[in-house]
Structure formats: C-alpha cells, structure tokens
Protein backbone atom coordinates (compact mmCIF):
# COMPACT_ATOMS: atom_id res chain seq x y z
CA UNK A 1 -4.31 -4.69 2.74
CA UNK A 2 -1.38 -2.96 1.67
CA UNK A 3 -2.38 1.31 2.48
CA UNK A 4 0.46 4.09 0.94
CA UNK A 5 0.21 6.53 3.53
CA UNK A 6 1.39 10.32 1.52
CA UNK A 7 2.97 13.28 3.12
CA UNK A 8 1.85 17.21 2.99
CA UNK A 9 3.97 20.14 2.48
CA UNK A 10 2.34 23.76 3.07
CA UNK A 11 2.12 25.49 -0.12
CA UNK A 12 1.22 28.61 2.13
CA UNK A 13 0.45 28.77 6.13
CA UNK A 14 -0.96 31.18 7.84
CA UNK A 15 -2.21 31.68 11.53
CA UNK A 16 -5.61 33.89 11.28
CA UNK A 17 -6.31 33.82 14.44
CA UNK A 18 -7.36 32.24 18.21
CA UNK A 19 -10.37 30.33 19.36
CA UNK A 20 -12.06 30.07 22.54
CA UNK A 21 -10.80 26.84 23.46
CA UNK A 22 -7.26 27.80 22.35
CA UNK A 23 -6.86 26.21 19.54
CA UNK A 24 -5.54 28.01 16.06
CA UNK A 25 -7.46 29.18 13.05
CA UNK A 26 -5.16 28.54 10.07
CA UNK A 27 -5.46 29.46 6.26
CA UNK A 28 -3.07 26.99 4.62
CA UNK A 29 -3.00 25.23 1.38
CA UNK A 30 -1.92 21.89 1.84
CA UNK A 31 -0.79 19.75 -0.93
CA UNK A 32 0.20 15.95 -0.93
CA UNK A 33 3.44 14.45 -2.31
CA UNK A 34 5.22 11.71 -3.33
CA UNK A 35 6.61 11.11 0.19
CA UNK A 36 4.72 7.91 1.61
CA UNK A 37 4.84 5.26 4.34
CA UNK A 38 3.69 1.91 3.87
CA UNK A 39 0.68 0.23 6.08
CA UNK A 40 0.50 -3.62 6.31
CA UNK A 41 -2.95 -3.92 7.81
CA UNK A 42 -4.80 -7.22 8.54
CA UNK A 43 -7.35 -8.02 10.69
CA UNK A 44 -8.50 -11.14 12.64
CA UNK A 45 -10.64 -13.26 15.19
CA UNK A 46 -9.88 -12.29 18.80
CA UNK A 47 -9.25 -8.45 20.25
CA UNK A 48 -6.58 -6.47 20.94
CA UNK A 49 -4.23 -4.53 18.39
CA UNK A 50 -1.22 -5.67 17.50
CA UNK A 51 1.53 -2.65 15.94
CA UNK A 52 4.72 -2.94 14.73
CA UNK A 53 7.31 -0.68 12.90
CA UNK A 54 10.53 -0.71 11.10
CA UNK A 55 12.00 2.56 12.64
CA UNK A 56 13.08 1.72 16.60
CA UNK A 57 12.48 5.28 17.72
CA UNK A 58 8.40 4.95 16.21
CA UNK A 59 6.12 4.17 19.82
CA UNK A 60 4.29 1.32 19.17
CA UNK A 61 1.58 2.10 21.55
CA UNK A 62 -1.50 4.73 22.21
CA UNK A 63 1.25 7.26 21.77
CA UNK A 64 1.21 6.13 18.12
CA UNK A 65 -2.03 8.36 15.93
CA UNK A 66 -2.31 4.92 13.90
CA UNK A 67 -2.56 2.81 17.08
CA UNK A 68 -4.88 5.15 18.05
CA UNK A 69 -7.15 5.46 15.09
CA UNK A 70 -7.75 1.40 15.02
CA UNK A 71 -8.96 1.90 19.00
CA UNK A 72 -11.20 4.45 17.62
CA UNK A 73 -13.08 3.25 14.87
CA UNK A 74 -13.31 -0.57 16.79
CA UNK A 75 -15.10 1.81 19.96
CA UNK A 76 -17.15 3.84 17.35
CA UNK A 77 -18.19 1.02 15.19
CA UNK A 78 -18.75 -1.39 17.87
CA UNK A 79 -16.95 -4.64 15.87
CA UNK A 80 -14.14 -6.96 17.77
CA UNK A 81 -11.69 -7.92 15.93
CA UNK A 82 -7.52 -8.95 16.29
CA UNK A 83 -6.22 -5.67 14.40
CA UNK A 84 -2.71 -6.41 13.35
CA UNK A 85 -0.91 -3.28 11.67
CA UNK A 86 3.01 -3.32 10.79
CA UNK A 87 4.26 0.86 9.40
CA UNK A 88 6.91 0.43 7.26
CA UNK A 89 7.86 4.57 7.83
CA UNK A 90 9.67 6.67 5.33
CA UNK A 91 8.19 10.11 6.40
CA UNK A 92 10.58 11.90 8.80
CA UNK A 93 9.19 12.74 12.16
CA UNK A 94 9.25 16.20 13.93
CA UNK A 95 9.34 17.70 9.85
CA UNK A 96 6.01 19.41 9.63
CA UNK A 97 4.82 17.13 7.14
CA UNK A 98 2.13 15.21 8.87
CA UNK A 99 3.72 11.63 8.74
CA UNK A 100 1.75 10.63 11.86
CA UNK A 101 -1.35 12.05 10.24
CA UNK A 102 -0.96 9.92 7.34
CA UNK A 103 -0.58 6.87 8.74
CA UNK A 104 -3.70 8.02 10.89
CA UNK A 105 -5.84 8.16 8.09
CA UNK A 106 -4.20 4.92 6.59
CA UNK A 107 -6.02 2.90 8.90
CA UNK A 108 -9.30 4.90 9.06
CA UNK A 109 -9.12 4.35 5.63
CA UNK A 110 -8.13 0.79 5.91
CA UNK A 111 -10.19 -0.90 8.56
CA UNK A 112 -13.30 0.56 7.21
CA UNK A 113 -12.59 -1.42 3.95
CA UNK A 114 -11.40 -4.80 5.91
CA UNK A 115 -13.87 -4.79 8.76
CA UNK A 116 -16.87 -4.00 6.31
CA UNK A 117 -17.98 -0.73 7.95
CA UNK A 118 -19.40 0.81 4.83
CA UNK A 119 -18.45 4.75 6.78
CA UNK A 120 -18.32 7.50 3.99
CA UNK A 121 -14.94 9.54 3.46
CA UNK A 122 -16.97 12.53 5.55
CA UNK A 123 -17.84 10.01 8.14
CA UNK A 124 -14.12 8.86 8.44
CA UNK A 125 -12.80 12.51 8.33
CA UNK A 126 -15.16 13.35 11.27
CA UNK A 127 -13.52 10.51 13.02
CA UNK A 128 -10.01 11.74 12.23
CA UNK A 129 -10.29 14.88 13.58
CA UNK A 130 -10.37 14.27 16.58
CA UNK A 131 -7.36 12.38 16.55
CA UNK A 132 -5.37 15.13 14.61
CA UNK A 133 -6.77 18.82 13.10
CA UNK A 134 -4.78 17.33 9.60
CA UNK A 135 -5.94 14.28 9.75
CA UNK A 136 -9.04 15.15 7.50
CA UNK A 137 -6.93 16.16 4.53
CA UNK A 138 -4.99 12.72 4.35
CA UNK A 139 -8.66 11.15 3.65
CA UNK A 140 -9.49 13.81 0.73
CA UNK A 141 -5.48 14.28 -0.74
CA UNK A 142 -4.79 16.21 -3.80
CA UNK A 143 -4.77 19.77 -2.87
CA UNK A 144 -7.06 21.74 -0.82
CA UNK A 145 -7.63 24.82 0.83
CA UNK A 146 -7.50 24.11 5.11
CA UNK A 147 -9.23 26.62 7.21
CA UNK A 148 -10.99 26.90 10.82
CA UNK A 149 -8.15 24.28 12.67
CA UNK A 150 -7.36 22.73 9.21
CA UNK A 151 -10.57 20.58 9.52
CA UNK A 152 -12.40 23.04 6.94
CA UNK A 153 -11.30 22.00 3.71
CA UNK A 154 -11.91 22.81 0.44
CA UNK A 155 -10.58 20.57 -2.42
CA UNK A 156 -9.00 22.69 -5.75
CA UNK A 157 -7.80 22.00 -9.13
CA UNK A 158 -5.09 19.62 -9.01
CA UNK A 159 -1.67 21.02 -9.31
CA UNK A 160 -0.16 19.91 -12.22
CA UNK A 161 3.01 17.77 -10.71
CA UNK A 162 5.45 20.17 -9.61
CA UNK A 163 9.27 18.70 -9.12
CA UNK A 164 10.25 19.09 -5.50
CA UNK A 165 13.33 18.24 -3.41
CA UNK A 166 12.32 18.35 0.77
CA UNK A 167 15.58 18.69 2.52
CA UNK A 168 15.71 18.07 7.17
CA UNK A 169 18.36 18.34 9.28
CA UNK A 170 18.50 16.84 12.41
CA UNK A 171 16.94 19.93 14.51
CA UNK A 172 12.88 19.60 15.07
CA UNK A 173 10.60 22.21 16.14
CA UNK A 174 8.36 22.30 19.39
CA UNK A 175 4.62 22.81 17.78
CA UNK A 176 3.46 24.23 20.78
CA UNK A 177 6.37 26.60 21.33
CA UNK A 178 6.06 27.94 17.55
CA UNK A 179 2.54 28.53 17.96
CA UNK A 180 3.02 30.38 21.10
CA UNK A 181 5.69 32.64 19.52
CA UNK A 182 2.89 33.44 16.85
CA UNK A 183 0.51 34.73 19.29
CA UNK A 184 3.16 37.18 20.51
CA UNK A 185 3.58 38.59 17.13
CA UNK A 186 2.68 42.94 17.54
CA UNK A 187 2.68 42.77 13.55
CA UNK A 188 2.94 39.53 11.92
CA UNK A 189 3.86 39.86 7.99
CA UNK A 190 0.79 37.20 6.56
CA UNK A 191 1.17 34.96 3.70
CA UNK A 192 -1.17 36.14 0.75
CA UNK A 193 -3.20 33.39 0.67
CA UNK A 194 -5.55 34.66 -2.26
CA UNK A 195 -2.20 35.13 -5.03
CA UNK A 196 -2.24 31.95 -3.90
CA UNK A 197 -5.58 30.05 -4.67
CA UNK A 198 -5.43 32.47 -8.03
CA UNK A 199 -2.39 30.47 -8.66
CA UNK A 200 -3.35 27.31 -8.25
CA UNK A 201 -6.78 28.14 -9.90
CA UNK A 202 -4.78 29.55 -13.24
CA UNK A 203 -1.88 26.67 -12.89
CA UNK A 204 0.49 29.75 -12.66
CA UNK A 205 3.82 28.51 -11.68
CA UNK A 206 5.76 31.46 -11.25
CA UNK A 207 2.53 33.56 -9.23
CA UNK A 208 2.45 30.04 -6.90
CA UNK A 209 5.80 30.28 -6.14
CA UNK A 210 5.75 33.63 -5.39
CA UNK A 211 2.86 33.02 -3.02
CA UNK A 212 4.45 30.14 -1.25
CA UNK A 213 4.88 31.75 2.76
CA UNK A 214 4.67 30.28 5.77
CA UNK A 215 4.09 32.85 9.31
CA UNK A 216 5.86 30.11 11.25
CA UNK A 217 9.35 31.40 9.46
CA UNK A 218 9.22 35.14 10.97
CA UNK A 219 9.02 33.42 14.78
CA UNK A 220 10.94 30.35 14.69
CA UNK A 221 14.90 29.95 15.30
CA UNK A 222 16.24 26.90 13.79
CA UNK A 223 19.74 26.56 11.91
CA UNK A 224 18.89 23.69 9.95
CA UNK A 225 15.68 25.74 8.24
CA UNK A 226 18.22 28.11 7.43
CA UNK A 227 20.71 26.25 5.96
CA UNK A 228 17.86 24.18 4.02
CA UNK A 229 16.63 26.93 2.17
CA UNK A 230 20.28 28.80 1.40
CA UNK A 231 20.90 25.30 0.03
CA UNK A 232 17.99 25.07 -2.10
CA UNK A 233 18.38 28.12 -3.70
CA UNK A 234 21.57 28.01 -4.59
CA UNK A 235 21.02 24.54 -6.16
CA UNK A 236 18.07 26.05 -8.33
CA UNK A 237 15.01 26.02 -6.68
CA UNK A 238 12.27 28.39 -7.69
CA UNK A 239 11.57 29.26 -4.18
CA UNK A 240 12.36 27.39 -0.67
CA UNK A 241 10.08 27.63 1.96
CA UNK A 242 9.26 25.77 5.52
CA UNK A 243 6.21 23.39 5.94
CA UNK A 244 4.04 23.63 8.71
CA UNK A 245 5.96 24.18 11.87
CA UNK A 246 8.65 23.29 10.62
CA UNK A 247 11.48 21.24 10.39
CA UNK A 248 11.75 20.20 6.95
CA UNK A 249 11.91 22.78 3.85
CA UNK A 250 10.78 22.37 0.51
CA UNK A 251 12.15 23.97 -3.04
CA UNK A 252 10.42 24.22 -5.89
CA UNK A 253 12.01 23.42 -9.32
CA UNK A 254 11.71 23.69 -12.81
CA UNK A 255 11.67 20.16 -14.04
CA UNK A 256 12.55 16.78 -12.42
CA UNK A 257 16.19 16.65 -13.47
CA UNK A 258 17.22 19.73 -11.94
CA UNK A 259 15.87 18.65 -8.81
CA UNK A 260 17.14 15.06 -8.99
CA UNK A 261 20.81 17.17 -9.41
CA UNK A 262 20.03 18.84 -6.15
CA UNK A 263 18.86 15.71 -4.40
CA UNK A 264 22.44 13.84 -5.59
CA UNK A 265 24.25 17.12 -4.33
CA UNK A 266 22.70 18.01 -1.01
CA UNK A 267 22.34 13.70 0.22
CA UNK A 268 25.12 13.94 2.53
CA UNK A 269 24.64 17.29 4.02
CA UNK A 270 21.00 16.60 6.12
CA UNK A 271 19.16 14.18 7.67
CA UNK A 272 16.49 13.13 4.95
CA UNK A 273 17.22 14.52 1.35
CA UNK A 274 13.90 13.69 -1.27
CA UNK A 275 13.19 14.46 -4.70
CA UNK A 276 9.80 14.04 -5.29
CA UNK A 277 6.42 15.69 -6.80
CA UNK A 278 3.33 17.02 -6.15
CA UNK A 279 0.73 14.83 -6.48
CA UNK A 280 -2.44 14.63 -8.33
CA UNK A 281 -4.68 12.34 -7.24
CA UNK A 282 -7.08 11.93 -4.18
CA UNK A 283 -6.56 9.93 -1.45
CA UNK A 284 -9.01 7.13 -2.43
CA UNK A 285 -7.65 6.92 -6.16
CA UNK A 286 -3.98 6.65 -4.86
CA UNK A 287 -5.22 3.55 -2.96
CA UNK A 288 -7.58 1.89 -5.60
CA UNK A 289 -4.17 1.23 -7.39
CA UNK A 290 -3.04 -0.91 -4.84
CA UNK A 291 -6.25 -3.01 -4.72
C-alpha cells in the first residue's frame, strides 16, 4: 500500500494556557497542504519491523514516530506480523510542519487497512495521540480547529485552495525552548483566533489573512524566520507568517502563478523552497485515490 503522508501549516497558533501535567493548551487552526511524503507499507509472515528511508539523516529506529506507530498498533491489536515500511520523505524536518506526524498517522492509517483491524478513524486518532498531540489531525485532514493539546479538534468548511509558497532555511527551532519562552511572556500579544474561524466560515480571504498569527513569533529568535517572511512579502505574498514552532514560514498569495514566480525566485536562497496549496480533502479521501 502506497500512503501520501500531507503536511500542516498553522493558519493561527496560539498558547492559551498550562496544564497540570505541563503540557500546553493551544488554540490553532491547522490546515493540510500539498506538501507530502510517500509510505511504501507492506506487511508479512514473521515479526519484527523492518524501516527504511531515502533521507540518511531520517532514524530508522524507535526514534522514528512511524516506527513507532507500527509497534503500537501490533501491541494494541494483538496481530504478528513482518511490518516492512520504506518513507520516501519530502517534508523538511525541524520546520513546524508535522512531517513526523504525518508519516505517524500514515501507518496508523495503513496497517489498519493491511492487517484487517477494522479500528474507526476515532479509534486510530486515540491511538495517535499518544504518540504525538498532532498526530490526530493527520487522520481527520482538511482543516480544523485544534484545542486542549491539539487533540480536540473540530473539523470546518474546507478552505477553498489557497496558493502558498513555504520557504526554510537551514536554522531549526528547539520546541521545548520556544514553549518555555512562552510561559515567560508578562503580556503576550494573542492571535485572534475568532476573525479567524469567521474567516474561514465566510471563505473571506483578505479577513483570513489578516487573522493568520502565530504567539511563537513574539518569543523566538531565528534569522532565517526573518529573512523568510521579508522575502515573502516582497515577492507578493498576502501575508507571511511562521508555522508552529517554527522553522519554516508560509505566504499567502493571490493566485498560483504569482506564487510559482516566487518559488522560481527565492529556490536558491533557503533550504526547502515549495509552492503549493491548501488542501481540500480529508485524510481518508486523499488516500482512497491511491487505492
């Protein structure tokens, strides 16, 4: 089974708050694009799982979230099986747009299919969370409103496809160090989260990307974010803003040739350079074309 594997970008982030056990409470609007790696998955007689990846620098191992989602659901579900996996990965690491995630909920998705396990998409989210507080959105897609850790979600009206180009240099962010920053915020400027959902609810361009914020931006201190969005801007993007904790930056444009322009302008100047668009469909519709 061949499993495409989409990024996230933030529309809007926002840290509400703490909870007892120290983790986050986040209002964000995540939103999947056009950004995907490819899962090979196959499974056989025998035990043991067996990963491999194009990109060198990619563990292999129970470092891996995909690696560690086929452990899972073979320990939840009970089955033995040879799980052979092979990530072909074209999401940047360290960028804040969940690439890990993704190929997490790839194989949730994927072995329930090819070991015959019959779990619903809750059942599988419930699963995923505990490998990753994203993890959940991968298995629903589209766009969707993420609160408590981002395991809360709430699905909304499709975006109509927006162009985007995602620019990252080679600087990545420490999750945990941006987070503690944010807790030592005396008056933290917040995103305005309910423009937002209007926005999305009315298909209002212009209000969404006035809306688009991310909190992370007022505490982190990284050149390449900088330079991203100064670069978007002044190659026309509607607005340029960081997704989740950053490193990568997306700009929002007003139609796909003006951001292919940018793409062909900005390639040599960072790391990973995209043109791409918002997209649409679920998670489970995106994958019922492969079938």
């Amino acid at each position: 089974m061949k499993i495409k594997c989409y990024a996230k970008i933030n529309l809007s982030l926002d840290v509400t708050g703490k909870t007892e056990n120290g983790y986050h409470n986040l209002d964000s609007i995540f939103q999947l694009v056009s950004v995907y790696d490819i899962l090979n998955l196959s499974v056989a007689e025998g035990d043991g799982i067996d990963f491999t990846c194009d990109n060198p620098e990619i563990p292999c191992d129970e470092k891996n979230l995909a690696y560690q989602a086929a452990k899972l659901l073979l320990e939840y579900s009970g089955k033995k099986a040879k799980i052979i996996i092979n990530l072909e990965k074209h999401i940047p690491s360290g960028a804040g747009m969940g690439g890990g995630s993704a190929d997490c909920a790839g194989v949730l998705y994927g072995l329930n299919k090819l070991l015959n396990l019959n779990y619903s998409n809750q059942e599988l989210r419930n699963l995923g969370v505990q490998l990753g507080a994203d993890v959940p959105f991968f298995l629903l897609g589209g766009t969707a409103f993420a609160q408590g850790i981002g395991e809360m979600l709430t699905a909304l009206k499709p975006l109509q496809q927006l162009p985007l180009v995602i620019l990252k240099g080679k600087e990545s962010i420490s999750t945990p160090e941006a987070y503690r920053a944010i807790d030592k915020l005396e008056n933290p400027v917040h995103p305005d989260t309910k423009s937002m959902l209007q926005a999305i609810a009315t298909q209002d361009k212009n209000l969404l990307c006035q809306s688009c914020a991310n909190l992370f931006e007022s505490v982190i201190d990284c050149q390449d974010v900088m330079r991203a969005k100064t670069a978007l801007l002044k190659h026309g993007a509607k607005c340029a803003v960081m997704t989740g904790s950053g490193s990568a930056v997306f700009g929002i444009f007003e139609n796909q040739e003006s951001a292919q322009v940018c793409e062909e302008k900005l390639k040599q100047d960072f790391v990973f350079v995209q043109a791409c668009l918002t997209e649409e469909k679920n998670f489970t519709e995106i994958q019922e074309v492969l079938f």
